[in-house]
C-alpha atoms as a PDB file:
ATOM      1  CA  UNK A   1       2.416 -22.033  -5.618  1.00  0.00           C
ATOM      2  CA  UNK A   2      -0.086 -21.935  -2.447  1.00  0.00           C
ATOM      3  CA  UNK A   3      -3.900 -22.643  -3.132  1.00  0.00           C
ATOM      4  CA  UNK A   4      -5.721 -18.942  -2.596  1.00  0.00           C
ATOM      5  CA  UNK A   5      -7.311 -21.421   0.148  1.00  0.00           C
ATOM      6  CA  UNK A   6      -4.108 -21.640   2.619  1.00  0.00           C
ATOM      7  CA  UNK A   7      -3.528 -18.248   1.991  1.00  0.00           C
ATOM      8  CA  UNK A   8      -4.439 -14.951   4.379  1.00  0.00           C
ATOM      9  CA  UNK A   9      -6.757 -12.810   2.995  1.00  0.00           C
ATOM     10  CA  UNK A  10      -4.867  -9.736   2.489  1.00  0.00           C
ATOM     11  CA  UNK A  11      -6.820  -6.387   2.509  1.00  0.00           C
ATOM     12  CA  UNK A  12      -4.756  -3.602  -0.267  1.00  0.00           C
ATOM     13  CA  UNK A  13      -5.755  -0.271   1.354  1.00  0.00           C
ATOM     14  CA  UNK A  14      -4.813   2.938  -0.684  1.00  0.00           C
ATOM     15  CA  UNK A  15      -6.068   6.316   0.624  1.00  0.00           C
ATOM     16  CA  UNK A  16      -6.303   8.500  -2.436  1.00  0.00           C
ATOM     17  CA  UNK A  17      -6.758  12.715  -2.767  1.00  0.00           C
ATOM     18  CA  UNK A  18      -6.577  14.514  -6.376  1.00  0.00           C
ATOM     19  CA  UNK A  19      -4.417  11.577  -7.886  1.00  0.00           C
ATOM     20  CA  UNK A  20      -6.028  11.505 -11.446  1.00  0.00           C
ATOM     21  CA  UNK A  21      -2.659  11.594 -13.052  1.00  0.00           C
ATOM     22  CA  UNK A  22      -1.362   8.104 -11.092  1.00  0.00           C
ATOM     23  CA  UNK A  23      -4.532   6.403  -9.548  1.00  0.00           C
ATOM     24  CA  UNK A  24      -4.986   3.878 -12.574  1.00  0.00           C
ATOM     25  CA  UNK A  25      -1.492   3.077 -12.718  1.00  0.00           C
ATOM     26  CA  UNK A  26      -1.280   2.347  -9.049  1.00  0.00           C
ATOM     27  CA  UNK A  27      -4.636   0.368  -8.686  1.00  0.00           C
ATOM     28  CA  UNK A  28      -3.238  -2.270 -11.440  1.00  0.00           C
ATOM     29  CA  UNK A  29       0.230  -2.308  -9.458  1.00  0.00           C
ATOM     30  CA  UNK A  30      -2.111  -3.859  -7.105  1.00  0.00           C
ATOM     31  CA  UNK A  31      -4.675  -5.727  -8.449  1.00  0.00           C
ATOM     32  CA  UNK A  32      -2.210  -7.064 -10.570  1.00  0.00           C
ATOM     33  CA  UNK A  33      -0.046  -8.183  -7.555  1.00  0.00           C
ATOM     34  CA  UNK A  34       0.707 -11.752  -7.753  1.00  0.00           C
ATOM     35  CA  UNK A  35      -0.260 -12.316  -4.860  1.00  0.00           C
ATOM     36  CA  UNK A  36      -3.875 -14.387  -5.758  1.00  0.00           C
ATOM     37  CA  UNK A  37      -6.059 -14.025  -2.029  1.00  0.00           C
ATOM     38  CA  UNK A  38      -6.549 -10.407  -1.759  1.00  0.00           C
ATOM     39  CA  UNK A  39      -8.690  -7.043  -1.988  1.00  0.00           C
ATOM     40  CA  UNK A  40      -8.243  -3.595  -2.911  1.00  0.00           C
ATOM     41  CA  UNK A  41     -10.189  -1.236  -0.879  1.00  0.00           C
ATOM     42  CA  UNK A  42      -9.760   2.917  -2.043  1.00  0.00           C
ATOM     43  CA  UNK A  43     -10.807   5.291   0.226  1.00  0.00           C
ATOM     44  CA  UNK A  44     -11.153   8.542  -2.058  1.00  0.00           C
ATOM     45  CA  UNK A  45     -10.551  11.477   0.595  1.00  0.00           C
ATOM     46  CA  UNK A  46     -13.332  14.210  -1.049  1.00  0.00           C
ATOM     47  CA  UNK A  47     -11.243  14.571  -4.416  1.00  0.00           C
ATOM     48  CA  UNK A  48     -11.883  17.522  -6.738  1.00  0.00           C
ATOM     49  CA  UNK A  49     -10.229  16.248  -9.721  1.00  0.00           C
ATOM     50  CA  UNK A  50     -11.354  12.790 -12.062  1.00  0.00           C
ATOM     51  CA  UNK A  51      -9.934  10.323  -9.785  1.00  0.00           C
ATOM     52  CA  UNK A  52     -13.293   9.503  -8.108  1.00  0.00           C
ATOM     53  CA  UNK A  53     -14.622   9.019 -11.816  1.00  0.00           C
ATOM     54  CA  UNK A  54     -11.735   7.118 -12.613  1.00  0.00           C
ATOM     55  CA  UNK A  55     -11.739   5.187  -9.682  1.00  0.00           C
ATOM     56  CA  UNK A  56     -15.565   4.177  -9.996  1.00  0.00           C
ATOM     57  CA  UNK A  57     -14.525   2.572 -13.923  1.00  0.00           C
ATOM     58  CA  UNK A  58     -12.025   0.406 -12.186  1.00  0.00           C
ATOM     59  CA  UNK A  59     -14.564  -0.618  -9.842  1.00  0.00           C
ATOM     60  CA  UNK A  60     -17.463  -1.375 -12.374  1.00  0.00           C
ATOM     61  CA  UNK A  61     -14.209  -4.165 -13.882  1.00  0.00           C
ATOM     62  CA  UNK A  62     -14.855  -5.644  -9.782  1.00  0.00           C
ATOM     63  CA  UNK A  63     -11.354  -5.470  -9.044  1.00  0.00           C
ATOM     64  CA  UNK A  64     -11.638  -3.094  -6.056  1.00  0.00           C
ATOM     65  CA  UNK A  65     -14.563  -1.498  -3.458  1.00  0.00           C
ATOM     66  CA  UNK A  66     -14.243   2.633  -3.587  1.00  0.00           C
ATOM     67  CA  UNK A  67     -15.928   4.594  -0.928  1.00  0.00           C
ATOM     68  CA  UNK A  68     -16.201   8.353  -1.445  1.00  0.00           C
ATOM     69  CA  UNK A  69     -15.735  11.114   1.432  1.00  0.00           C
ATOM     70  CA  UNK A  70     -17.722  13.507   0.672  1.00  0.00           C
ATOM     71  CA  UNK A  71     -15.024  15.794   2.213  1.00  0.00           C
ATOM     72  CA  UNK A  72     -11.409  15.448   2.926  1.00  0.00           C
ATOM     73  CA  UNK A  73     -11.119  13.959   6.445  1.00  0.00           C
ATOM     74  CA  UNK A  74      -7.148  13.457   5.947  1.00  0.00           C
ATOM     75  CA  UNK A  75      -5.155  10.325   5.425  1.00  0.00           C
ATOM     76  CA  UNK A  76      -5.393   8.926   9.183  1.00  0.00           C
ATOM     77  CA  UNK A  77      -9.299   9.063   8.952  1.00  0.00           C
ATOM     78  CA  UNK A  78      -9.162   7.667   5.029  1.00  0.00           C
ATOM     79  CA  UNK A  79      -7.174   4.664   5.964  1.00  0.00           C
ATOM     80  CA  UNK A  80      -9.565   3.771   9.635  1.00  0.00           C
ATOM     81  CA  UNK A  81     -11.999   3.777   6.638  1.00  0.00           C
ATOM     82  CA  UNK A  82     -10.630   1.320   4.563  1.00  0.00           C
ATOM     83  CA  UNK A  83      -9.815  -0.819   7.658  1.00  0.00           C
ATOM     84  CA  UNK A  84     -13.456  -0.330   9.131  1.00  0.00           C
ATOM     85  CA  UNK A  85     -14.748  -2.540   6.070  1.00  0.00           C
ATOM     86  CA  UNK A  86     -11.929  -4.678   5.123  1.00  0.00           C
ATOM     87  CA  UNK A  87     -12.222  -8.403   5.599  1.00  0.00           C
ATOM     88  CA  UNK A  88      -8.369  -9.535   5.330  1.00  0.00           C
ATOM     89  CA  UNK A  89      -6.448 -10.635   8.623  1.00  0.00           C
ATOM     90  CA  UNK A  90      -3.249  -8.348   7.077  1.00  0.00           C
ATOM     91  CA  UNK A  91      -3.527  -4.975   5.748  1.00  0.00           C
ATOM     92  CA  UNK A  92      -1.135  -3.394   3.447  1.00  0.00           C
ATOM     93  CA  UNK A  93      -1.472   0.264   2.875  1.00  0.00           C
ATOM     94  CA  UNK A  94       0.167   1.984  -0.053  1.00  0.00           C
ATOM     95  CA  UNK A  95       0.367   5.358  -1.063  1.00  0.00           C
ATOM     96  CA  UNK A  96      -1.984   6.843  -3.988  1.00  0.00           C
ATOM     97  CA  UNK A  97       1.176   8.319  -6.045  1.00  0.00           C
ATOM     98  CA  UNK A  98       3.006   5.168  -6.079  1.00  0.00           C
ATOM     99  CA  UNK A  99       3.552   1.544  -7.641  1.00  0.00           C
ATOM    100  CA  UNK A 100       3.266  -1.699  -6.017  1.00  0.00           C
ATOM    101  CA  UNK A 101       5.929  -4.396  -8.029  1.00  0.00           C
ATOM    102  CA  UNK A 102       3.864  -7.586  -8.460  1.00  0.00           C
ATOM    103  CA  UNK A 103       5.112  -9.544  -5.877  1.00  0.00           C
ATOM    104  CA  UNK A 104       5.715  -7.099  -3.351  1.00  0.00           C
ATOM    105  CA  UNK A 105       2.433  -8.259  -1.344  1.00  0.00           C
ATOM    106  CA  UNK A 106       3.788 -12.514  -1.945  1.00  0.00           C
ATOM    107  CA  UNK A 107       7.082 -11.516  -0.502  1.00  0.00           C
ATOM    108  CA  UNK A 108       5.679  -9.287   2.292  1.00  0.00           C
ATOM    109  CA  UNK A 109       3.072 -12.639   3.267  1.00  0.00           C
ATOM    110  CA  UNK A 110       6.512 -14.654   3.397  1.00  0.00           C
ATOM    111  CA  UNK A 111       7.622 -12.672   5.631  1.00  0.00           C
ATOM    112  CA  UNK A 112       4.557 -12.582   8.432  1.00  0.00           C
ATOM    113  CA  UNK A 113       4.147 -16.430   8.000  1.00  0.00           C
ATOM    114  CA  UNK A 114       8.053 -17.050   8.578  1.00  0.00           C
ATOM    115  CA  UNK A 115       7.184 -15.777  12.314  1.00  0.00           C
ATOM    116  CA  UNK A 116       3.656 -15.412  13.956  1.00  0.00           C
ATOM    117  CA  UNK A 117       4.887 -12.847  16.399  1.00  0.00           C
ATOM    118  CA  UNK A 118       5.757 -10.350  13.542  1.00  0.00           C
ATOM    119  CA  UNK A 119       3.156  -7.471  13.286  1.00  0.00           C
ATOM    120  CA  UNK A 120       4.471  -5.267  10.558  1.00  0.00           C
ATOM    121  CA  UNK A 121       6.591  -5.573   7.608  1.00  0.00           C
ATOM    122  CA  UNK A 122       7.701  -2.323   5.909  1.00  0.00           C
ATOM    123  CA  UNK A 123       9.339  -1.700   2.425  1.00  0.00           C
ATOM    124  CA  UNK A 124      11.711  -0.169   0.231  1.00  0.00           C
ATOM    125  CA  UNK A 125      10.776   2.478  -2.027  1.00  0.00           C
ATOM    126  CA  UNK A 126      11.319   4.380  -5.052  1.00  0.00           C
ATOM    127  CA  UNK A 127      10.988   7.350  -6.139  1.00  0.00           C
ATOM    128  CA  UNK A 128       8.577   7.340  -9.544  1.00  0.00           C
ATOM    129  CA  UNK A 129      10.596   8.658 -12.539  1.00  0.00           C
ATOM    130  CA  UNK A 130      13.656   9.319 -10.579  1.00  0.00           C
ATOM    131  CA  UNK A 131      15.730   8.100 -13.766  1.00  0.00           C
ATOM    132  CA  UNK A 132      14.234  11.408 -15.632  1.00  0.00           C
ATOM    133  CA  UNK A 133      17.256  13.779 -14.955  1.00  0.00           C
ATOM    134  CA  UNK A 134      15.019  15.999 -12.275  1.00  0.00           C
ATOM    135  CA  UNK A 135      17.719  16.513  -9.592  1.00  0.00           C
ATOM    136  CA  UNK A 136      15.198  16.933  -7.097  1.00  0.00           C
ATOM    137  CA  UNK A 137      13.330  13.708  -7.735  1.00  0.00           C
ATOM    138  CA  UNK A 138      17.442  12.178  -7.308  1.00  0.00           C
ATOM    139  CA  UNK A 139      17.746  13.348  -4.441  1.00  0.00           C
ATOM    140  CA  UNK A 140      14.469  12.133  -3.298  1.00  0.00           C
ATOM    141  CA  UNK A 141      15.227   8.892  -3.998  1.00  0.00           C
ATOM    142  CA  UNK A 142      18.776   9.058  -2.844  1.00  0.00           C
ATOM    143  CA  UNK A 143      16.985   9.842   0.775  1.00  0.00           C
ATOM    144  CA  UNK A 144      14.556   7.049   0.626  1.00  0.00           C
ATOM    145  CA  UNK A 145      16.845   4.739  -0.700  1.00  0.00           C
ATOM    146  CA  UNK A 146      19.025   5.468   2.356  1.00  0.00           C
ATOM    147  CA  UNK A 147      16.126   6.086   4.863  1.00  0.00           C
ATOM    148  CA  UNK A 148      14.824   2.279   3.739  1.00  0.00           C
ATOM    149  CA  UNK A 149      17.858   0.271   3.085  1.00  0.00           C
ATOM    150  CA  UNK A 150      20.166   1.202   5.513  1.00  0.00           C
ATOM    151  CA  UNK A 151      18.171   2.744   8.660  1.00  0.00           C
ATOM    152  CA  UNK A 152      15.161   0.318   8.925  1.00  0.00           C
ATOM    153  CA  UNK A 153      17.764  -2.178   8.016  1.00  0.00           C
ATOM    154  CA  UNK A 154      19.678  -1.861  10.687  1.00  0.00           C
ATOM    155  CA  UNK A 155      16.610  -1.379  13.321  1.00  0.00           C
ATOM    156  CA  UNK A 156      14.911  -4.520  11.424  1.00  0.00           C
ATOM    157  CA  UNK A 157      18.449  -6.262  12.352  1.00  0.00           C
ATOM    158  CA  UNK A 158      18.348  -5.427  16.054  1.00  0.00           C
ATOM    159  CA  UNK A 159      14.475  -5.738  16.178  1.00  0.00           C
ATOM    160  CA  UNK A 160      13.952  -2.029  17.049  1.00  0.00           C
ATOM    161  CA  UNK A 161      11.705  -0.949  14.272  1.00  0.00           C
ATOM    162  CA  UNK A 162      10.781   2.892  15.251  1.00  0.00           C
ATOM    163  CA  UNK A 163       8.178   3.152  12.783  1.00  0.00           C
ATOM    164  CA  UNK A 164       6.760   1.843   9.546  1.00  0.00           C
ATOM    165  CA  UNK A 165       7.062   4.689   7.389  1.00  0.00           C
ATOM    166  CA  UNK A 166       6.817   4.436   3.902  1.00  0.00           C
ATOM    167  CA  UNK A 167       4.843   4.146   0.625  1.00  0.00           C
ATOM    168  CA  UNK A 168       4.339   0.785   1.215  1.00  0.00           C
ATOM    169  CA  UNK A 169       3.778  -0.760   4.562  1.00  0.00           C
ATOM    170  CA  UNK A 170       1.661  -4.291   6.003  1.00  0.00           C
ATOM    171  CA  UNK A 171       0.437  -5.082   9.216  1.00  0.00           C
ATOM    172  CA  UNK A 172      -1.132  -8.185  10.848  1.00  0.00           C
ATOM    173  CA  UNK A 173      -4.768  -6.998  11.798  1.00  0.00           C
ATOM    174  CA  UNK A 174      -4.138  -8.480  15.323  1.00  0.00           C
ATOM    175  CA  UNK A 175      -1.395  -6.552  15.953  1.00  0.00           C
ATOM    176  CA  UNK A 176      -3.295  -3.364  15.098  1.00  0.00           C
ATOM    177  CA  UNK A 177      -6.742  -3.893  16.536  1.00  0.00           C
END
């Protein structure tokens, strides 16, 4: 394994809205990531439920920097804010109902330093509790698993990426800024 010296900083950014139910869960996904040079930056987006309370006891632990809107601004404006303050030269952005697997964020930097001229990585996804019988949350994940394995796939093989969609989803800060 890589020193945390020779590695990127890596800035986790997850913009978060009435997720009391999930946040916790997903916030270990990544501060539990085993990837070892990186920081978790949650933009709450004016939440009305517990999840700014919730998100302010992870924080007190020093795993992660929260900053509160005091109104919803919308997930484009949440995540500028978590990239205004973030000191990593890759970003990964997640989404507040989901779970990152723990080396999701060591595979994705194998990826960018493989090639400097790649600027974004994007991921598979799952669909949380798909395995519950819910025929809607199947078919859910039926669609991503389709959307992300075989679609951006096949435009990762031809190197004609449209977009990077997704729950989960890195970029190189150069290639952004």
């Amino acid at each position: 394994q890589t020193s945390t010296l020779s590695k990127p900083l890596v800035s986790i950014v997850i913009p978060v809205k009435n997720e009391e139910a999930f946040i916790r869960e997903c916030v270990e996904s990544c501060t539990n990531s085993t990837y070892s040079n990186k920081e978790g930056i949650i933009v709450d987006d004016g939440s009305t439920d517990r999840t700014g309370q919730i998100l302010d006891e992870i924080s007190r632990e020093g795993k992660i920097r929260v900053i509160h809107n005091p109104t919803s601004y919308g997930k484009k404006r949440a995540v500028e804010i978590g990239t205004e303050v973030a000191d990593g030269e890759f970003y990964v952005f997640m989404d507040s109902d989901c779970n990152m697997a723990s080396d999701a964020v060591e595979k994705t930097m194998r990826i960018f330093m493989s090639d400097d001229k790649i600027g974004a990585v994007t991921a598979h996804g799952r669909v949380r509790d798909a395995e519950s019988g819910n025929a809607l949350l199947k078919m859910q994940d039926a669609w991503f698993d389709g959307n992300f394995r075989i679609v951006k796939g096949a435009e990762s093989s031809f190197s004609t990426l449209s977009c990077c969609s997704g729950a989960y989803n890195a970029f190189r800060k150069l290639a952004i800024q």
